[in-house]
Protein backbone atom coordinates (compact mmCIF):
# COMPACT_ATOMS: atom_id res chain seq x y z
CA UNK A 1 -131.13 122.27 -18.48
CA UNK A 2 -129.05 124.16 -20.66
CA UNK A 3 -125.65 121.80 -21.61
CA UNK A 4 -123.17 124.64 -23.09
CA UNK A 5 -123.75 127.93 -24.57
CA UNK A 6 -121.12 128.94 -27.83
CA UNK A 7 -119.95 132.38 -29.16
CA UNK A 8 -118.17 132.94 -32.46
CA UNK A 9 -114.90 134.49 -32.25
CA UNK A 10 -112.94 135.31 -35.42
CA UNK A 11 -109.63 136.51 -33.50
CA UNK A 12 -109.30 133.05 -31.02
CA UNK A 13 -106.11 134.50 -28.79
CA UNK A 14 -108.01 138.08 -28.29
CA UNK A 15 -111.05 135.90 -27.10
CA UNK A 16 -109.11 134.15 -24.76
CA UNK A 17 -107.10 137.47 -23.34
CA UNK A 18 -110.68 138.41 -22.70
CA UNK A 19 -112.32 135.67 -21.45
CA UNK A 20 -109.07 134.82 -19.47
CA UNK A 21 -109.90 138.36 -17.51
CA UNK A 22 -112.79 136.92 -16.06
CA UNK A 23 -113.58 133.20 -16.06
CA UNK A 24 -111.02 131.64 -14.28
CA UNK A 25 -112.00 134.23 -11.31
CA UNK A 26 -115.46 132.22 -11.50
CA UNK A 27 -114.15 128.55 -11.31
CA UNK A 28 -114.01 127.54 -15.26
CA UNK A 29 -111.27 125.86 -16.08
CA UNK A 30 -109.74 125.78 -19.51
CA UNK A 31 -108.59 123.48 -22.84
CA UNK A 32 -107.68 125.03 -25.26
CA UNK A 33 -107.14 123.05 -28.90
CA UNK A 34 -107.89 123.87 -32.68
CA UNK A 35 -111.07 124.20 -32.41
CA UNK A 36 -110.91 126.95 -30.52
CA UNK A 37 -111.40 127.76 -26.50
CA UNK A 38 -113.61 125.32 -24.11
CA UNK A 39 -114.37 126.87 -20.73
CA UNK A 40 -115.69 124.11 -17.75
CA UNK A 41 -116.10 124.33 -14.47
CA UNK A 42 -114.33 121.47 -12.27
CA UNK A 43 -116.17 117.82 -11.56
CA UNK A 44 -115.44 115.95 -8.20
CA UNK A 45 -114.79 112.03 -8.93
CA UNK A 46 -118.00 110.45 -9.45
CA UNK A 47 -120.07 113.20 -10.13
CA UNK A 48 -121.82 114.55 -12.87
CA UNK A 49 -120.10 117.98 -14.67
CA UNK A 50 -122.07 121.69 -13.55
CA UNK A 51 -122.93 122.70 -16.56
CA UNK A 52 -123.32 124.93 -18.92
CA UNK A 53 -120.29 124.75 -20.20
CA UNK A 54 -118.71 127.84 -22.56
CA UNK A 55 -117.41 127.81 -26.07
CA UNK A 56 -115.49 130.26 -27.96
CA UNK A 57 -115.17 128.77 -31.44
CA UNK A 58 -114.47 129.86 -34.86
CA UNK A 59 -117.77 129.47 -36.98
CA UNK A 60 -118.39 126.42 -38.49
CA UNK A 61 -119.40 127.51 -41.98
CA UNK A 62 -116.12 129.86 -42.27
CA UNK A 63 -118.35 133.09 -42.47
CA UNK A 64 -117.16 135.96 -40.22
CA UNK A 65 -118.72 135.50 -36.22
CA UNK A 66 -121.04 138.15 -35.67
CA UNK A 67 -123.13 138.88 -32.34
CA UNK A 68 -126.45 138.38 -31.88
CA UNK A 69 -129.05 141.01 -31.83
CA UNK A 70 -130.74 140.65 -28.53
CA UNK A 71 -128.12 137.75 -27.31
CA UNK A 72 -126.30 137.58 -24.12
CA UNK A 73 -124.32 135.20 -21.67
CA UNK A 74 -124.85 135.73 -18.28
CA UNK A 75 -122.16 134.35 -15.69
CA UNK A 76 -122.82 134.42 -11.94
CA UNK A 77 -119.77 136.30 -9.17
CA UNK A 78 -120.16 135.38 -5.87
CA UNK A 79 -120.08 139.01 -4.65
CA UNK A 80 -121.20 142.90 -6.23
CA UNK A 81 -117.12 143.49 -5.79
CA UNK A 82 -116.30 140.68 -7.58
CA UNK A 83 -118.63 141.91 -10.46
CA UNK A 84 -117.04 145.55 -10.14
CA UNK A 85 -112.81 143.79 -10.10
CA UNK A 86 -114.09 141.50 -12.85
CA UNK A 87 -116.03 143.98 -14.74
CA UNK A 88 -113.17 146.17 -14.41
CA UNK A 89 -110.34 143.25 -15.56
CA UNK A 90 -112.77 142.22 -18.62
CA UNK A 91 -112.41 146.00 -20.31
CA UNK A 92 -108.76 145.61 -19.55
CA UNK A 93 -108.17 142.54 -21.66
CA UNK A 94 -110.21 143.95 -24.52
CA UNK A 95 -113.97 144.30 -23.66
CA UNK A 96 -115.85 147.58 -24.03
CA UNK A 97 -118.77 148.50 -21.58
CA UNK A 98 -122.51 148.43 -22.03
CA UNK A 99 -123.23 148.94 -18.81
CA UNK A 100 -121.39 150.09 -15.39
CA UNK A 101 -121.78 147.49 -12.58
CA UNK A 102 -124.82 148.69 -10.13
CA UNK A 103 -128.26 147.83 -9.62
CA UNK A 104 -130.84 148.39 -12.17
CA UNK A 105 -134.52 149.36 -11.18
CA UNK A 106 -136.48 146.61 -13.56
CA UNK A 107 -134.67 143.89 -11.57
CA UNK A 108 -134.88 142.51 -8.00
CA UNK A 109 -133.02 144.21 -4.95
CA UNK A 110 -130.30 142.28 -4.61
CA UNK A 111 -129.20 141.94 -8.34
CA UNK A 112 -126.35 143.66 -8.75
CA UNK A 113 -124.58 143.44 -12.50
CA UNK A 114 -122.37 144.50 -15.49
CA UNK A 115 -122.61 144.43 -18.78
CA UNK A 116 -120.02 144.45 -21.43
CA UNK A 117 -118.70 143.33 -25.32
CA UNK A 118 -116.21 140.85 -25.73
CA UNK A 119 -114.00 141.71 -28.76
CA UNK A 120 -116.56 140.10 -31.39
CA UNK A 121 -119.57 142.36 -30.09
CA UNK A 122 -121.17 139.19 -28.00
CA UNK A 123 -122.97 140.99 -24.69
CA UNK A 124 -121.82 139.23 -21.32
CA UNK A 125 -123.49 139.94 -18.07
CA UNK A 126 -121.63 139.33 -14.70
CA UNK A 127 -123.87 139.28 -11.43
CA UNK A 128 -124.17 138.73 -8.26
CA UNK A 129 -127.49 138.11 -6.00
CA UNK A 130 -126.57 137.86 -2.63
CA UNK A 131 -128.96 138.35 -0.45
CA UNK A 132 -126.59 138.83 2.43
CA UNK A 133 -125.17 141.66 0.84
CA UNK A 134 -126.90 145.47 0.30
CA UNK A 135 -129.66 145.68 -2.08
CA UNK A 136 -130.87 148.90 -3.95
CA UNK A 137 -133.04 150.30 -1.43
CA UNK A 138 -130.58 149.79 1.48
């Protein structure tokens, strides 16, 4: 099981204007301190956290954050208009697109996504696979 995923970010409050556009929309909560932005989503009492949790932190060895080649975080929306309203709010706080939300041939019927750039290059996916809603052939 994957624990927590991190991205570099060299500009910490344009990360968070970003990531602010589109997380809290998905359930992840935030705590913010100096070393940089921790994104969670919530634990009932007595149970175990859903995981994996997301980091935006300054890099460790002080080197400018750079994206990587053939990287990207993928975050599940409960619905294809969700992915459009947060694909759409993510640009607005700073993203650029890679990739208008629809359905894309190489991928199941149902999978409906986005891609974009946060302001430090990383590539984030949001999806939705909701069988219960209409797929690419329908």
């Amino acid at each position: 099981m994957i624990s927590y995923v991190t991205v570099g970010a060299d500009d910490i409050a344009r990360a968070k204007r970003f990531y602010a556009a589109f997380l809290p929309a998905l359930g992840y909560g935030l705590e913010e301190g100096a070393e940089g932005l921790s994104y969670a989503l919530p634990v009932e009492a007595g149970q175990r956290p859903v995981l994996p949790d997301f980091y935006v932190k300054p890099t460790f060895d002080g080197r400018p954050a750079s994206a990587g080649n053939g990287s990207m975080v993928a975050f599940e929306a409960r619905t294809q208009q969700q992915v459009r309203d947060l694909h759409a709010a993510a640009l607005a706080a700073g993203g650029t697109d890679e990739g208008q939300p629809g359905f894309r041939a190489a991928y199941g019927p149902h999978f409906f996504v986005s891609y974009l750039r946060d302001p430090q290059g990383n590539k984030i996916a949001l999806y939705s696979s909701d069988p219960n809603e209409p797929g690419r052939d329908g």
